[in-house]
Protein backbone atom coordinates (compact mmCIF):
# COMPACT_ATOMS: atom_id res chain seq x y z
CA UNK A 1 -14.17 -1.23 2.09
CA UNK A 2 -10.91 -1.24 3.95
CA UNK A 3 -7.94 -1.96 1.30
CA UNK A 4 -5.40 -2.03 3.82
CA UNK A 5 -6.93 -4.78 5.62
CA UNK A 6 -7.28 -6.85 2.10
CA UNK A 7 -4.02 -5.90 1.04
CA UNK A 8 -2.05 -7.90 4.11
CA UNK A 9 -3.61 -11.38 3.28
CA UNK A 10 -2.88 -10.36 0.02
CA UNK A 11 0.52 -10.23 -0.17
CA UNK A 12 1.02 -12.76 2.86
CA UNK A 13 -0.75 -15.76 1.09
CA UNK A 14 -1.16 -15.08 -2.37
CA UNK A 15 2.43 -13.41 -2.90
CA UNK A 16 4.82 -14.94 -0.75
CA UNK A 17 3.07 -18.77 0.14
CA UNK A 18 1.56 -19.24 -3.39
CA UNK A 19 5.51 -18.63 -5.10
CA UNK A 20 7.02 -20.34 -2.19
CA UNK A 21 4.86 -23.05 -2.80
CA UNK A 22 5.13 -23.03 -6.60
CA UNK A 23 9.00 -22.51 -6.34
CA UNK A 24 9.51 -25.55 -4.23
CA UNK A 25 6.93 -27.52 -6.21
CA UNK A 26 8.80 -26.52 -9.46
CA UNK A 27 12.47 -27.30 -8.20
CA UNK A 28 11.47 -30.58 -6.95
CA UNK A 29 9.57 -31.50 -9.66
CA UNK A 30 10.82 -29.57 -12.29
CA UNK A 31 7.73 -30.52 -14.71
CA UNK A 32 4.37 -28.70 -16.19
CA UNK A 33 2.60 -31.59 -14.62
CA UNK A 34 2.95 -30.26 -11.29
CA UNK A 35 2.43 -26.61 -12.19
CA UNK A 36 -1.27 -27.65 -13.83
CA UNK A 37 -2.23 -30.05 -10.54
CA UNK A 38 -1.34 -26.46 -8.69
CA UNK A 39 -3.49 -24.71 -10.41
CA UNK A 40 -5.96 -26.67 -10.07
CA UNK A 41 -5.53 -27.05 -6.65
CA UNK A 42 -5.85 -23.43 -6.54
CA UNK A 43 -8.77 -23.19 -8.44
CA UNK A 44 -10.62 -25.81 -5.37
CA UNK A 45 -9.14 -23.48 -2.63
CA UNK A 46 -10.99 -20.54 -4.38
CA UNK A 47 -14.10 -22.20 -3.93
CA UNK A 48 -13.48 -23.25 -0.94
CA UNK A 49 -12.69 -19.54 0.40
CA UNK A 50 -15.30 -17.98 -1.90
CA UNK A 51 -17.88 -20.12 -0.30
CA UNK A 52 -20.26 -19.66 2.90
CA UNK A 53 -19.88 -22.34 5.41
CA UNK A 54 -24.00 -21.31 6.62
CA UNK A 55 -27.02 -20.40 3.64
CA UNK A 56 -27.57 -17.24 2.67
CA UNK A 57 -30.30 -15.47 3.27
CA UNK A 58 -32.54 -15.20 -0.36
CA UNK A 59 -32.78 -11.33 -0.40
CA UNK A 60 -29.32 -11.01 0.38
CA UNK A 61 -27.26 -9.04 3.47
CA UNK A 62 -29.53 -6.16 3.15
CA UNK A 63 -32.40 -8.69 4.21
CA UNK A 64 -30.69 -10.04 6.53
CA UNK A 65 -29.68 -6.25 8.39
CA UNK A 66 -33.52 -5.29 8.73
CA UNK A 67 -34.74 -8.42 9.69
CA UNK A 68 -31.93 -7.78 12.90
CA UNK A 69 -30.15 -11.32 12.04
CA UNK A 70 -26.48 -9.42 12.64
CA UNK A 71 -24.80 -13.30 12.99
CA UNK A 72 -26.22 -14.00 9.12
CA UNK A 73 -24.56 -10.40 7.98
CA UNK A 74 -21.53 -10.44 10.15
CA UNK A 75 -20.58 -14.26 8.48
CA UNK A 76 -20.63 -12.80 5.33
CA UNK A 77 -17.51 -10.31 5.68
CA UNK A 78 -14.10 -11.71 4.00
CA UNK A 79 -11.87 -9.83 6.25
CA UNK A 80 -13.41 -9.47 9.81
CA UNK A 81 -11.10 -6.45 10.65
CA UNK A 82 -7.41 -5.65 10.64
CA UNK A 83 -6.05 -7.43 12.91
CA UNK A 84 -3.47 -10.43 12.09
CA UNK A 85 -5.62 -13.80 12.32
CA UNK A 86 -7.70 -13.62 9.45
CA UNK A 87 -10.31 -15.61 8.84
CA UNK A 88 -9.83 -19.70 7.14
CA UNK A 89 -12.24 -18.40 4.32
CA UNK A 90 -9.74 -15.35 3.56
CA UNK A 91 -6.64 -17.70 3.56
CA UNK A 92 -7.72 -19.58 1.33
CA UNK A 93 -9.61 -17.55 -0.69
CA UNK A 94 -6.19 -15.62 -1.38
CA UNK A 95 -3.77 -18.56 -1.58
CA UNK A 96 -5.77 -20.25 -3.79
CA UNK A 97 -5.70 -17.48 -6.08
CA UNK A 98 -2.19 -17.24 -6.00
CA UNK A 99 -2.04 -20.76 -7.17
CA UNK A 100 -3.80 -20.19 -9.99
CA UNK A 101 -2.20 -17.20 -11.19
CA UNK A 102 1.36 -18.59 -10.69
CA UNK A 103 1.62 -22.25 -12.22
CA UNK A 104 -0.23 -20.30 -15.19
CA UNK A 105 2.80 -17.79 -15.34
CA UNK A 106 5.19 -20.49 -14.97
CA UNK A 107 3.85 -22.40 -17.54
CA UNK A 108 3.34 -19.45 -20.09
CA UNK A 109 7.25 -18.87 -19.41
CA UNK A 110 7.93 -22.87 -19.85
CA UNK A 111 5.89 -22.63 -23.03
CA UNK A 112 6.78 -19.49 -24.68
């Protein structure tokens, strides 16, 4: 697995959009309200980037690779290489998760 090619998306959408995001959310609304509808926002975007788009096959990728189906296989990657357009899935796969994780620190701050 290539970490550096997780690690951009990473700390593109999850760091600096999700608390951008959150921030401006926070300032404008200045309520725990807003910070919970975030996270659960975030929590749909993970499923949305955590799903396929196509079925699966049953055995799995492994399946897939001897049975010479490289489209079914290939679909299945979260980062398609390491260059800088990344793939929807990715996006929001990684933003979502950073608005989950940072309403639920704001709101652990706001509340303790």
């Amino acid at each position: 697995m290539d970490w550096h090619a997780l690690a951009a998306p990473l700390l593109r959408y999850t760091l600096l959009g999700a608390v951008l995001t959150v921030g401006a959310a926070y300032l404008a609304f200045s309520s725990g309200l807003t910070l919970l509808l975030l996270a659960g926002a975030g929590v749909l975007l993970v499923v949305l980037g955590a799903g396929e788009a196509g079925a699966a096959p049953a055995a799995g990728v492994e399946a897939a690779e001897d049975a010479d189906v490289g489209t079914t296989a290939e679909g299945m990657q979260l980062v398609p290489g390491s260059g800088s357009n990344y793939s929807l899935r990715a996006k929001l796969l990684f933003y979502g998760l950073g608005l989950v994780v940072w309403p639920l620190a704001g709101l652990a701050v706001l509340l303790g």
